[in-house]
PDB file of N, CA and C in Angstrom:
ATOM      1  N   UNK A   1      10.391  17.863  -3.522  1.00  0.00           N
ATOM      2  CA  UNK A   1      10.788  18.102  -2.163  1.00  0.00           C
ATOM      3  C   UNK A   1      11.902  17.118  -1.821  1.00  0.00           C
ATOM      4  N   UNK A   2      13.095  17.582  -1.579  1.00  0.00           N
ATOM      5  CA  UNK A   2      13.846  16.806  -0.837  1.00  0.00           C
ATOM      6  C   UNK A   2      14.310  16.573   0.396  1.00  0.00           C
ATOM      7  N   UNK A   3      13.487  16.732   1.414  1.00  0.00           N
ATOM      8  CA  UNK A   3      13.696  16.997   2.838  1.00  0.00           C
ATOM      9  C   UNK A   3      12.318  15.835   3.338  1.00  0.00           C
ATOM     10  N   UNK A   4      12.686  15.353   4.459  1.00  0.00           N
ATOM     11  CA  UNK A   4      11.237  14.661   5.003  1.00  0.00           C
ATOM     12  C   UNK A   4      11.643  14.479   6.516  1.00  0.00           C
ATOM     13  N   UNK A   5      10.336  15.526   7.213  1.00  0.00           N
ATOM     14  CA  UNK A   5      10.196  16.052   8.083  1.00  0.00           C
ATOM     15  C   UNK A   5      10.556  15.093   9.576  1.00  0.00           C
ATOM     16  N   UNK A   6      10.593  13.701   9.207  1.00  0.00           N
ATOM     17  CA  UNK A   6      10.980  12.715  10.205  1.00  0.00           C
ATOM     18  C   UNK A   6      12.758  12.572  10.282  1.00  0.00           C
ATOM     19  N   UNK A   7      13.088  13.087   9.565  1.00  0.00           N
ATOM     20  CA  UNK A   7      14.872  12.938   9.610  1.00  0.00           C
ATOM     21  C   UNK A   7      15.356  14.007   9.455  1.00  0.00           C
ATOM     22  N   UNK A   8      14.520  15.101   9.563  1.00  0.00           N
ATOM     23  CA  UNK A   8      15.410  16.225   9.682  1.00  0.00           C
ATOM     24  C   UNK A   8      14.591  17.264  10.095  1.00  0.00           C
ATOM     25  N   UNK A   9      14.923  18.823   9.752  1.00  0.00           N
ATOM     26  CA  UNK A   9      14.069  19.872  10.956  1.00  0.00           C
ATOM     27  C   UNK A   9      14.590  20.104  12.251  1.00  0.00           C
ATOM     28  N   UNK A  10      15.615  21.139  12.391  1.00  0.00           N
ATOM     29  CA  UNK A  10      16.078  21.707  13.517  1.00  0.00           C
ATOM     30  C   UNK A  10      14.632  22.007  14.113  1.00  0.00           C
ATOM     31  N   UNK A  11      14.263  22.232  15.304  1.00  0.00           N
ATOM     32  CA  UNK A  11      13.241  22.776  15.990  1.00  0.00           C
ATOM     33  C   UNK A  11      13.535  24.335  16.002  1.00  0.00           C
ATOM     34  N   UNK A  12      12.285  24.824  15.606  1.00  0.00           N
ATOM     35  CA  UNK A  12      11.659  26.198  14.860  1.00  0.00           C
ATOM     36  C   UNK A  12      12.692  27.396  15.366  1.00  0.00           C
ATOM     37  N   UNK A  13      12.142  26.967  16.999  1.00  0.00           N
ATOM     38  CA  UNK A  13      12.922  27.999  17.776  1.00  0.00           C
ATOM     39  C   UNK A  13      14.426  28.239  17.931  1.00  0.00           C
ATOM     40  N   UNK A  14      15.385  27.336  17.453  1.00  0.00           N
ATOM     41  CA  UNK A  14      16.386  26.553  17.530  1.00  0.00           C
ATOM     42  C   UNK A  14      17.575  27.543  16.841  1.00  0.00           C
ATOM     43  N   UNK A  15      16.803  27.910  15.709  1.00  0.00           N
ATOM     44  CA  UNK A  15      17.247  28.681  14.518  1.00  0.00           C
ATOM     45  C   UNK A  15      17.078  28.973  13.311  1.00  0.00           C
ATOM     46  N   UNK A  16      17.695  29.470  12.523  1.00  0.00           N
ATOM     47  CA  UNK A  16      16.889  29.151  10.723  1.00  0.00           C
ATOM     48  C   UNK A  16      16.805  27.988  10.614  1.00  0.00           C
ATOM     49  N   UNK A  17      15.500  27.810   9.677  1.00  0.00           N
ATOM     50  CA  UNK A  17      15.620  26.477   9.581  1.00  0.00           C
ATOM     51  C   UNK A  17      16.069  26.579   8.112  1.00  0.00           C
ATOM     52  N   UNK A  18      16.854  25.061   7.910  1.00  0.00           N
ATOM     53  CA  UNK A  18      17.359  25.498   6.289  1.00  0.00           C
ATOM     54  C   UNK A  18      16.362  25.244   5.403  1.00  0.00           C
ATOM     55  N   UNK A  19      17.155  25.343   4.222  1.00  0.00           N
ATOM     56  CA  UNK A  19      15.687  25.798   2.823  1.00  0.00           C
ATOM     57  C   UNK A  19      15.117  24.483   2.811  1.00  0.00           C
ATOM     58  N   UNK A  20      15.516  23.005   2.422  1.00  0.00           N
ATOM     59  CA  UNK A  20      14.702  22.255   2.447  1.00  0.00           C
ATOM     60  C   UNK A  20      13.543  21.385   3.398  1.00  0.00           C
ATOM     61  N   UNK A  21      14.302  21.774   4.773  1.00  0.00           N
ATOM     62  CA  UNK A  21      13.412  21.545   5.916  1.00  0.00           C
ATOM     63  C   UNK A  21      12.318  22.245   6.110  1.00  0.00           C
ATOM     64  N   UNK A  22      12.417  23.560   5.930  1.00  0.00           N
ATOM     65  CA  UNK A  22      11.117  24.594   5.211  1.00  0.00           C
ATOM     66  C   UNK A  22      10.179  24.087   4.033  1.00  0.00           C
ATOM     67  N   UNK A  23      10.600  23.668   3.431  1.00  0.00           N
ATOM     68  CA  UNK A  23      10.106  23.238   2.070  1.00  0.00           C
ATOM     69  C   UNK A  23       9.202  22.221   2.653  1.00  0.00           C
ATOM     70  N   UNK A  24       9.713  21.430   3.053  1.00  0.00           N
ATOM     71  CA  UNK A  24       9.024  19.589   3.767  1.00  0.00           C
ATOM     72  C   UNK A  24       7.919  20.485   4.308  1.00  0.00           C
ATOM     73  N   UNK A  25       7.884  21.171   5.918  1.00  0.00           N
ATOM     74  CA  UNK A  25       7.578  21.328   6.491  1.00  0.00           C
ATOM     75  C   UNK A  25       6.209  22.321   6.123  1.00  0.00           C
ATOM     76  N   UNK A  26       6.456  22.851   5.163  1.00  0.00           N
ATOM     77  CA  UNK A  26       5.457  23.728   4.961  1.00  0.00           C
ATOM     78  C   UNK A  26       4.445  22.976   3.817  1.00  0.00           C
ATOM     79  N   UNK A  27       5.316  22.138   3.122  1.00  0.00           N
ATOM     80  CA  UNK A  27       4.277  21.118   2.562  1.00  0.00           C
ATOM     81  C   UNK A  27       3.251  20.372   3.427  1.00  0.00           C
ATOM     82  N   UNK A  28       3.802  19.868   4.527  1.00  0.00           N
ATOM     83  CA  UNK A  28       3.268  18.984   5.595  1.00  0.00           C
ATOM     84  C   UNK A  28       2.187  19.982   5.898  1.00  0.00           C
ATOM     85  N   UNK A  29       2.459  21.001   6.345  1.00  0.00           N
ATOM     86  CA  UNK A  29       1.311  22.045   6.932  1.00  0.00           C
ATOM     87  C   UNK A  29       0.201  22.448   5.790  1.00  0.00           C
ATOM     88  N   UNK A  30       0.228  22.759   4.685  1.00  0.00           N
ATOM     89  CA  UNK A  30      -0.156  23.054   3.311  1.00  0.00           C
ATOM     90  C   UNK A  30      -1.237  21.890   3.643  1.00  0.00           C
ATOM     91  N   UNK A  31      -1.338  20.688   3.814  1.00  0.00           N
ATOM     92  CA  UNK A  31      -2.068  19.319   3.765  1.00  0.00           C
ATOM     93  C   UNK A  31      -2.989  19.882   4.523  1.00  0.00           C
ATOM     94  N   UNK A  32      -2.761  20.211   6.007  1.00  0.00           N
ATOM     95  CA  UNK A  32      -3.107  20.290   6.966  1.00  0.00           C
ATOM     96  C   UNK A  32      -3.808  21.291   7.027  1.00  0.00           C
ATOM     97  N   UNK A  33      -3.929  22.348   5.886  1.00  0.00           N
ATOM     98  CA  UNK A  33      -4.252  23.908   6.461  1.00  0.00           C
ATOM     99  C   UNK A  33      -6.023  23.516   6.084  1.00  0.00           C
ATOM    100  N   UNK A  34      -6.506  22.670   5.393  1.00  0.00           N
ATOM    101  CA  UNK A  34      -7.998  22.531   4.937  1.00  0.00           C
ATOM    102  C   UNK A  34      -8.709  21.763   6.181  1.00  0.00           C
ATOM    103  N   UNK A  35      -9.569  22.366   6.811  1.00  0.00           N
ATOM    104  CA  UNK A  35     -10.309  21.724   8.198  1.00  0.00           C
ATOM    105  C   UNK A  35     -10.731  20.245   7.634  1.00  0.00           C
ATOM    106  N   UNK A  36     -11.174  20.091   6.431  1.00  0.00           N
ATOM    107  CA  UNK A  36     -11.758  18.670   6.187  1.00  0.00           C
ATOM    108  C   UNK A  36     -10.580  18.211   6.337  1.00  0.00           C
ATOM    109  N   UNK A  37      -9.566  18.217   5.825  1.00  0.00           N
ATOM    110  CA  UNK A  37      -8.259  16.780   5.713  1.00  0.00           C
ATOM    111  C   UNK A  37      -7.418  16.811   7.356  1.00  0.00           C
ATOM    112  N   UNK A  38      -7.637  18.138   8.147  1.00  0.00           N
ATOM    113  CA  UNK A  38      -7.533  18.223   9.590  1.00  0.00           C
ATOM    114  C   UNK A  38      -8.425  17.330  10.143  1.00  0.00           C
ATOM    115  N   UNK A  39      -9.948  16.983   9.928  1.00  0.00           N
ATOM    116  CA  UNK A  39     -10.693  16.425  10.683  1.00  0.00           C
ATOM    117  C   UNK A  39     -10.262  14.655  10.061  1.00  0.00           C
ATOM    118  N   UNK A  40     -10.126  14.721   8.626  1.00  0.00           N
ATOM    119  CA  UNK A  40      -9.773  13.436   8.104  1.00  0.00           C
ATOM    120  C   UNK A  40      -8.968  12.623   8.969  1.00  0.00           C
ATOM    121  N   UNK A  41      -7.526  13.725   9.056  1.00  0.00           N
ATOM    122  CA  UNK A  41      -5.932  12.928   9.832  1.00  0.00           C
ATOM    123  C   UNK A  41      -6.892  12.627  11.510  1.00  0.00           C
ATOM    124  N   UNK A  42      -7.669  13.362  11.995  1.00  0.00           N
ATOM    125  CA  UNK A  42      -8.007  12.874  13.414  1.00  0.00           C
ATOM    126  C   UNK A  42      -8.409  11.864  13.532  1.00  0.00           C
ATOM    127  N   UNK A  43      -9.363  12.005  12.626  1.00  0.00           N
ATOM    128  CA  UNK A  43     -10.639  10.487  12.445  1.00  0.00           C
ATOM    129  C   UNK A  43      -9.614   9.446  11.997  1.00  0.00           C
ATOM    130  N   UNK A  44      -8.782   9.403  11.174  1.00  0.00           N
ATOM    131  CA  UNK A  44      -8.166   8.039  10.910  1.00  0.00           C
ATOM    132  C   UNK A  44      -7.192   7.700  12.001  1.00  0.00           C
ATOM    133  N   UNK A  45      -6.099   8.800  12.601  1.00  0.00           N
ATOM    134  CA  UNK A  45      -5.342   8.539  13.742  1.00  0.00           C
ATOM    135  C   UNK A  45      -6.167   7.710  14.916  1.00  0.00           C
ATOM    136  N   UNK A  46      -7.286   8.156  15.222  1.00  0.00           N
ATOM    137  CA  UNK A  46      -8.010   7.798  16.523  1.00  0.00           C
ATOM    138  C   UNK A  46      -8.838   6.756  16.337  1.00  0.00           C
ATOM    139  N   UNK A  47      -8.896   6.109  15.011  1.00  0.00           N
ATOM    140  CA  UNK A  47      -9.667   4.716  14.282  1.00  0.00           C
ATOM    141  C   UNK A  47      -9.392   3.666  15.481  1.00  0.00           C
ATOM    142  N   UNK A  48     -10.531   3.212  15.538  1.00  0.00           N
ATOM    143  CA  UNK A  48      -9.971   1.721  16.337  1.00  0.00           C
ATOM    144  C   UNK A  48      -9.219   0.914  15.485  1.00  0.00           C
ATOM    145  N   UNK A  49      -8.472   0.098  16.485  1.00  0.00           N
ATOM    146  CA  UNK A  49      -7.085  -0.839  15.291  1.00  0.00           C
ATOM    147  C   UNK A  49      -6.350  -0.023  15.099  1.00  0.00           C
ATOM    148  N   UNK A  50      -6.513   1.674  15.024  1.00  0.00           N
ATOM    149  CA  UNK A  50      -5.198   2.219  14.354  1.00  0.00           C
ATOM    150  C   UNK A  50      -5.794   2.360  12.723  1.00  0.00           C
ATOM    151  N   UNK A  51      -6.843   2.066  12.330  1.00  0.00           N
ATOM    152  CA  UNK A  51      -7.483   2.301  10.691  1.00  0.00           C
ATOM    153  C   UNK A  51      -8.776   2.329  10.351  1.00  0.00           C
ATOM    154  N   UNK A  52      -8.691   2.529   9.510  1.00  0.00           N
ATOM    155  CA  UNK A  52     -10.223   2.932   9.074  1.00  0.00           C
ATOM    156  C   UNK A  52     -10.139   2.980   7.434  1.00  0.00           C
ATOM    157  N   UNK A  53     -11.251   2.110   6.986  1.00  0.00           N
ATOM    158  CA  UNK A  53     -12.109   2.056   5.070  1.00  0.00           C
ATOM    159  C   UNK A  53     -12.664   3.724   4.885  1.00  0.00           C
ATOM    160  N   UNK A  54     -12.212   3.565   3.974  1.00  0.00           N
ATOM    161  CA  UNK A  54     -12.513   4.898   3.437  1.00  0.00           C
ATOM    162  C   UNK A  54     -14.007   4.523   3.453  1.00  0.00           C
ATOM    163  N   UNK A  55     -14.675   3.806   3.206  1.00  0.00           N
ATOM    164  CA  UNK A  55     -16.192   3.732   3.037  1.00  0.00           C
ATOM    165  C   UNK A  55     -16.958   4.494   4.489  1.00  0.00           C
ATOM    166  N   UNK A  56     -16.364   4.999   5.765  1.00  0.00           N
ATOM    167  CA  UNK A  56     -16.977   5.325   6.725  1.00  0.00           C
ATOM    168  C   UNK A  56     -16.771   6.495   6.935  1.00  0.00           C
ATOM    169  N   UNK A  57     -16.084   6.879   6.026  1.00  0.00           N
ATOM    170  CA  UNK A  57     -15.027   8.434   6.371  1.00  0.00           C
ATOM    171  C   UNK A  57     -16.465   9.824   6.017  1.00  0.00           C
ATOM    172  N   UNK A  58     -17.187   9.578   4.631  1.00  0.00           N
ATOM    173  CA  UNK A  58     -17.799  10.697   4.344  1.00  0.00           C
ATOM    174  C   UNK A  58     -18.573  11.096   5.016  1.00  0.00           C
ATOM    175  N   UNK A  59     -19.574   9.619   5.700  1.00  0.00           N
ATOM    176  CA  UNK A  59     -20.704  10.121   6.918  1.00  0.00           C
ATOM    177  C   UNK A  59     -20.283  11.279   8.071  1.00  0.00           C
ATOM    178  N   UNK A  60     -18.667  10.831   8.210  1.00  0.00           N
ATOM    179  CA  UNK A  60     -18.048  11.228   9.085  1.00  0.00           C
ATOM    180  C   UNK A  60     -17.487  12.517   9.136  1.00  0.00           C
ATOM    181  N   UNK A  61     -17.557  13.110   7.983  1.00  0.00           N
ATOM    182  CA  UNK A  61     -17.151  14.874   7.511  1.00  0.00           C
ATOM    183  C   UNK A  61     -18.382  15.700   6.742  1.00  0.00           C
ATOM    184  N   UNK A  62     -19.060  14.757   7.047  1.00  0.00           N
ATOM    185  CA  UNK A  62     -20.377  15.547   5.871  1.00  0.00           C
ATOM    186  C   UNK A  62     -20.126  15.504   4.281  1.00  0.00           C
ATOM    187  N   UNK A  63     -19.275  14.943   4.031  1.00  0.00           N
ATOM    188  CA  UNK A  63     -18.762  15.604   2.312  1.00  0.00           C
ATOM    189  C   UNK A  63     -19.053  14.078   1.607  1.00  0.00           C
ATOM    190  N   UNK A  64     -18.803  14.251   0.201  1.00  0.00           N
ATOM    191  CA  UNK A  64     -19.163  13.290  -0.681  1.00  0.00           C
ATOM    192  C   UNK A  64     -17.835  12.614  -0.401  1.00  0.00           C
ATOM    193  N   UNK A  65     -18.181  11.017  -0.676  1.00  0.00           N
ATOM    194  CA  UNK A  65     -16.925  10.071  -1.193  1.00  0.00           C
ATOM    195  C   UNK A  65     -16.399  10.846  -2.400  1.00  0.00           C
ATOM    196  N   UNK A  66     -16.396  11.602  -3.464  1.00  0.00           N
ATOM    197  CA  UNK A  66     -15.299  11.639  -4.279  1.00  0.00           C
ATOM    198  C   UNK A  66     -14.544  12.598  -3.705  1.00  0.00           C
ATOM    199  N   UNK A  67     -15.319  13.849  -3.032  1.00  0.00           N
ATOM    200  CA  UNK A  67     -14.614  15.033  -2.073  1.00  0.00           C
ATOM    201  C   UNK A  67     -13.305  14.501  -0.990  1.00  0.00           C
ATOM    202  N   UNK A  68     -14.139  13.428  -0.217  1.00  0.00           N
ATOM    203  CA  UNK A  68     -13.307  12.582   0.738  1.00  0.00           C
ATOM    204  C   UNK A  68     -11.807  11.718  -0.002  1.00  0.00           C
ATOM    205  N   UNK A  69     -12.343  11.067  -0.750  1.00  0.00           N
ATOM    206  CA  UNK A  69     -11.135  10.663  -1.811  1.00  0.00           C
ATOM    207  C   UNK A  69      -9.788  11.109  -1.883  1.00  0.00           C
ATOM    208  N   UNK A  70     -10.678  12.523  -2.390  1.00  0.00           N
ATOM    209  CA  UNK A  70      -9.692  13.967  -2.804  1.00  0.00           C
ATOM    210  C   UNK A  70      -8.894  14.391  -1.781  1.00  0.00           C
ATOM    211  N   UNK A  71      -9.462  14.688  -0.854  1.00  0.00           N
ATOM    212  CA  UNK A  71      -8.554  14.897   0.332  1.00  0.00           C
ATOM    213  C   UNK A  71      -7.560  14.465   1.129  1.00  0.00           C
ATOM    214  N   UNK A  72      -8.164  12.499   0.821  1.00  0.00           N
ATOM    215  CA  UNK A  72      -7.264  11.362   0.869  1.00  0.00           C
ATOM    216  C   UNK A  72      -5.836  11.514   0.737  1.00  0.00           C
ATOM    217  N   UNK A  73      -5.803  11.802  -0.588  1.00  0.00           N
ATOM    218  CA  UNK A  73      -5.076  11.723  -1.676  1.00  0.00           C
ATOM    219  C   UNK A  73      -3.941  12.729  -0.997  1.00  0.00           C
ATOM    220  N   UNK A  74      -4.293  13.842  -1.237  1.00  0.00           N
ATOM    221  CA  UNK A  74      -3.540  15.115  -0.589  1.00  0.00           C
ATOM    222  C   UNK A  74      -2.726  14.588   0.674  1.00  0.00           C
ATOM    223  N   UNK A  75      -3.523  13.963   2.036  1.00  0.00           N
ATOM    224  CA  UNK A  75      -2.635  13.773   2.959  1.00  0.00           C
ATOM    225  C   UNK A  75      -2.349  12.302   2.762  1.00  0.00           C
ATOM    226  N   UNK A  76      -2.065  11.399   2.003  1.00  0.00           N
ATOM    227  CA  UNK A  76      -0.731  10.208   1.228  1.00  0.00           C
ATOM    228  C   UNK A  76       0.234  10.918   0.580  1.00  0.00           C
ATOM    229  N   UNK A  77      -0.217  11.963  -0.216  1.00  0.00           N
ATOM    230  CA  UNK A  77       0.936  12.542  -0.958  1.00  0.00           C
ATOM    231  C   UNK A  77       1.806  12.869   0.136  1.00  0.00           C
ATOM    232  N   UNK A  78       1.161  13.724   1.223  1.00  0.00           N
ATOM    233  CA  UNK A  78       2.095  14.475   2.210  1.00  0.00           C
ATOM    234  C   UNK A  78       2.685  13.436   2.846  1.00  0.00           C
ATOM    235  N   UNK A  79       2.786  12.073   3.108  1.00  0.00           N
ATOM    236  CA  UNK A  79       3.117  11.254   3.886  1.00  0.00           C
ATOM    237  C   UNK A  79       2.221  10.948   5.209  1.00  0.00           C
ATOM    238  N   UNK A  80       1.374  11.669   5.451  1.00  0.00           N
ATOM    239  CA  UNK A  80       0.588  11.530   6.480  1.00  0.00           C
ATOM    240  C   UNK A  80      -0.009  10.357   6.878  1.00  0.00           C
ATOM    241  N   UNK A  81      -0.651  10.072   5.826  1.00  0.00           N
ATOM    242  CA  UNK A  81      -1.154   8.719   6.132  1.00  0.00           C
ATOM    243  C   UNK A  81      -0.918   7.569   5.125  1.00  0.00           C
ATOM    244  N   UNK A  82      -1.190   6.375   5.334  1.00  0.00           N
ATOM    245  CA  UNK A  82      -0.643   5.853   4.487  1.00  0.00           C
ATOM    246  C   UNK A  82      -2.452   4.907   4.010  1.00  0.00           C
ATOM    247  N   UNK A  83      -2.241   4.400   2.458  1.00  0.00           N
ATOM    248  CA  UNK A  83      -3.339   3.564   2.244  1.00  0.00           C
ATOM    249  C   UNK A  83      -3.194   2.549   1.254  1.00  0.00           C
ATOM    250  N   UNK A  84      -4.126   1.388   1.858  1.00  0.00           N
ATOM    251  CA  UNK A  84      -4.217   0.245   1.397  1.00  0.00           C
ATOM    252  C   UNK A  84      -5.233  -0.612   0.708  1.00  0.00           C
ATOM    253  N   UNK A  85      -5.332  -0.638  -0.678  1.00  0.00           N
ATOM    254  CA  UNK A  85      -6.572  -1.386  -1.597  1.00  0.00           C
ATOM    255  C   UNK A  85      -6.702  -2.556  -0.721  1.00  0.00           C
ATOM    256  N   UNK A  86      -7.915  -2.991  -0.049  1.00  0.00           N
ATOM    257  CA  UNK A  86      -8.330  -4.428   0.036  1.00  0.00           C
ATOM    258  C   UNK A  86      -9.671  -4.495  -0.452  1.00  0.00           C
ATOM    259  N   UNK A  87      -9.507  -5.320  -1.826  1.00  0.00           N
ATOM    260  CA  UNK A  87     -10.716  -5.378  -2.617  1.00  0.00           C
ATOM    261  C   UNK A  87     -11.218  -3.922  -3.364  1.00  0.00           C
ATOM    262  N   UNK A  88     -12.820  -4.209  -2.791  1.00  0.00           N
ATOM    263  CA  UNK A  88     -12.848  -2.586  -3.610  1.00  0.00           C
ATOM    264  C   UNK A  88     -12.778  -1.483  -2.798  1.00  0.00           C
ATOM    265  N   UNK A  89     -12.579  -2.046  -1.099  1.00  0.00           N
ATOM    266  CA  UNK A  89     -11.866  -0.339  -0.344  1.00  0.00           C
ATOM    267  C   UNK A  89     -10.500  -0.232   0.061  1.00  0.00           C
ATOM    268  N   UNK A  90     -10.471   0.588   0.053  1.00  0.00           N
ATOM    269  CA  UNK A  90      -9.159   1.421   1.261  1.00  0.00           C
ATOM    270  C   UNK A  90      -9.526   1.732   2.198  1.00  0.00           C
ATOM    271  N   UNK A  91      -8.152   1.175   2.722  1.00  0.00           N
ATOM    272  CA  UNK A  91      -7.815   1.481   3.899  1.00  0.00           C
ATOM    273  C   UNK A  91      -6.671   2.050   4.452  1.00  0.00           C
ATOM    274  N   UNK A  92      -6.924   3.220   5.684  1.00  0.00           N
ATOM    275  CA  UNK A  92      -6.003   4.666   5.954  1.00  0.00           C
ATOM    276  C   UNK A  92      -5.570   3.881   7.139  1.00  0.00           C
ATOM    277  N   UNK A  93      -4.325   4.653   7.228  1.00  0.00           N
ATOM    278  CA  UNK A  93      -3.488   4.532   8.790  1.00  0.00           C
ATOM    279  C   UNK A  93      -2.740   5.559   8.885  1.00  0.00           C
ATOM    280  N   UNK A  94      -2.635   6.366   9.812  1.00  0.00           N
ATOM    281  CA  UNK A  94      -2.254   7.722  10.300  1.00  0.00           C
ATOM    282  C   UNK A  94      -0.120   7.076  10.235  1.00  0.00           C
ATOM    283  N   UNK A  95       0.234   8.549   9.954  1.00  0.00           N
ATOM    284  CA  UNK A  95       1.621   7.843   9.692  1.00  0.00           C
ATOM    285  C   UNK A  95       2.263   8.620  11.058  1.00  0.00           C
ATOM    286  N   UNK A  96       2.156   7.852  12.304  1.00  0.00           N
ATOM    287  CA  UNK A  96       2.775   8.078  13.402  1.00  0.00           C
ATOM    288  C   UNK A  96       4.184   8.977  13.945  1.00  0.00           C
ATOM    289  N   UNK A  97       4.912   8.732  13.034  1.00  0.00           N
ATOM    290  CA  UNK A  97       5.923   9.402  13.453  1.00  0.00           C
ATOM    291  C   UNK A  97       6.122  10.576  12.588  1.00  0.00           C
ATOM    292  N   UNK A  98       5.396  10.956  11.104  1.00  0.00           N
ATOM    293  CA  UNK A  98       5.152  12.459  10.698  1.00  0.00           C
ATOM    294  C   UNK A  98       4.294  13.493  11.695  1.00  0.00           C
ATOM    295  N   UNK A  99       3.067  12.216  11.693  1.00  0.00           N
ATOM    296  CA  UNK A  99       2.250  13.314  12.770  1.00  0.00           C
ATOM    297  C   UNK A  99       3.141  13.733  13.999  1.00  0.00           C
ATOM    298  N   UNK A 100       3.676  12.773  14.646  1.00  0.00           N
ATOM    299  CA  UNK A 100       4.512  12.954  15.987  1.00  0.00           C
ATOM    300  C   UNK A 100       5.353  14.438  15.494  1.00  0.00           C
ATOM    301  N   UNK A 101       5.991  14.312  14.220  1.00  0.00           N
ATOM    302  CA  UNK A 101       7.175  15.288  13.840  1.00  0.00           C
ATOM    303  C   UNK A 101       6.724  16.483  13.804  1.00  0.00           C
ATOM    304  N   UNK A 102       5.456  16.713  13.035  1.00  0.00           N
ATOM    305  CA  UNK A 102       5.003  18.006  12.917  1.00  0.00           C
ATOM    306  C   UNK A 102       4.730  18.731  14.204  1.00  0.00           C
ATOM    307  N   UNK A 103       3.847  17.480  15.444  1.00  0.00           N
ATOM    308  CA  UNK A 103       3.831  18.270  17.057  1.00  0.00           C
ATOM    309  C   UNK A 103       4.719  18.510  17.221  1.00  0.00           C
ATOM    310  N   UNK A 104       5.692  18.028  16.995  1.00  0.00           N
ATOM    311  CA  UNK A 104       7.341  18.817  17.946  1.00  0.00           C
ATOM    312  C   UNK A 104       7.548  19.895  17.199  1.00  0.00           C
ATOM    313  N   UNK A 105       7.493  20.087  15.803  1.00  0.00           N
ATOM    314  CA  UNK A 105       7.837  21.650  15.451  1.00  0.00           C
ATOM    315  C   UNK A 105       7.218  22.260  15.737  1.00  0.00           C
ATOM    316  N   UNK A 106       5.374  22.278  16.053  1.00  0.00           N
ATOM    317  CA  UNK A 106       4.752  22.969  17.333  1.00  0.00           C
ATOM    318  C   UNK A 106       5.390  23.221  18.068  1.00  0.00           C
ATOM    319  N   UNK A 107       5.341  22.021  19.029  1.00  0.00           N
ATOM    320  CA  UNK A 107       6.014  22.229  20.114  1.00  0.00           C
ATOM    321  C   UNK A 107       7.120  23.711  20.555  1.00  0.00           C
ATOM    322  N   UNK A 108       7.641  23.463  19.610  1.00  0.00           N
ATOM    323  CA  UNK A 108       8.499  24.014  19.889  1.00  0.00           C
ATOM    324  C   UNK A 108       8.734  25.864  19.599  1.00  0.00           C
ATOM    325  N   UNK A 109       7.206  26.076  18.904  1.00  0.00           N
ATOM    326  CA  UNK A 109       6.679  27.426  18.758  1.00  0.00           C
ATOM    327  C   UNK A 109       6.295  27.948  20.030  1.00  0.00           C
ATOM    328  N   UNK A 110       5.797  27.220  20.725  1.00  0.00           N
ATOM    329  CA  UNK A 110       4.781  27.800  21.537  1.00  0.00           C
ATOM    330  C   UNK A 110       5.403  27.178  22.656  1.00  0.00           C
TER     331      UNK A 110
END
């Protein structure tokens, strides 16, 4: 992918959007389309501090730590969130201005 959805992306309604802003964008959504890694990005965005150990996350979706992991993984790849080894956990932080980016191409559907 060579496009990333914070520096570029005409808004939807705006006009075509070009091929690689599509590309980003539908990757970004692709992350997003599984309700667990939807409920994941909430729960870590709305963390007190701004973060959250992966060690609290599974109670928190019903699913196993390696399931949770997995899903992890998927929204870092996307840029969504970002994570940090301290010791033997991680720790998530919602990546503010992707999430912000993707509401405005909402936004701008509806």
């Amino acid at each position: 992918m060579t496009a990333d959805p914070t520096e570029c992306c005409t808004p939807v309604m705006a006009g075509a959007l070009e091929v690689d802003d599509a590309e980003a964008l539908a990757a970004s959504f692709k992350a997003l389309s599984d309700p667990v890694r939807l409920r994941l990005l909430s729960i870590v965005a709305a963390a007190a501090g701004g973060e959250i150990c992966v060690c609290d996350l599974p109670a928190l979706v019903d699913r196993s730590q390696p399931t949770v992991s997995h899903h992890l993984s998927v929204l870092v790849d996307a840029g969504l969130v970002t994570r940090e080894q301290r010791g033997r956990w991680a720790w998530f932080r919602a990546v503010p201005e992707r999430v912000e980016s993707l509401r405005a191409v909402l936004a701008t559907v509806g």
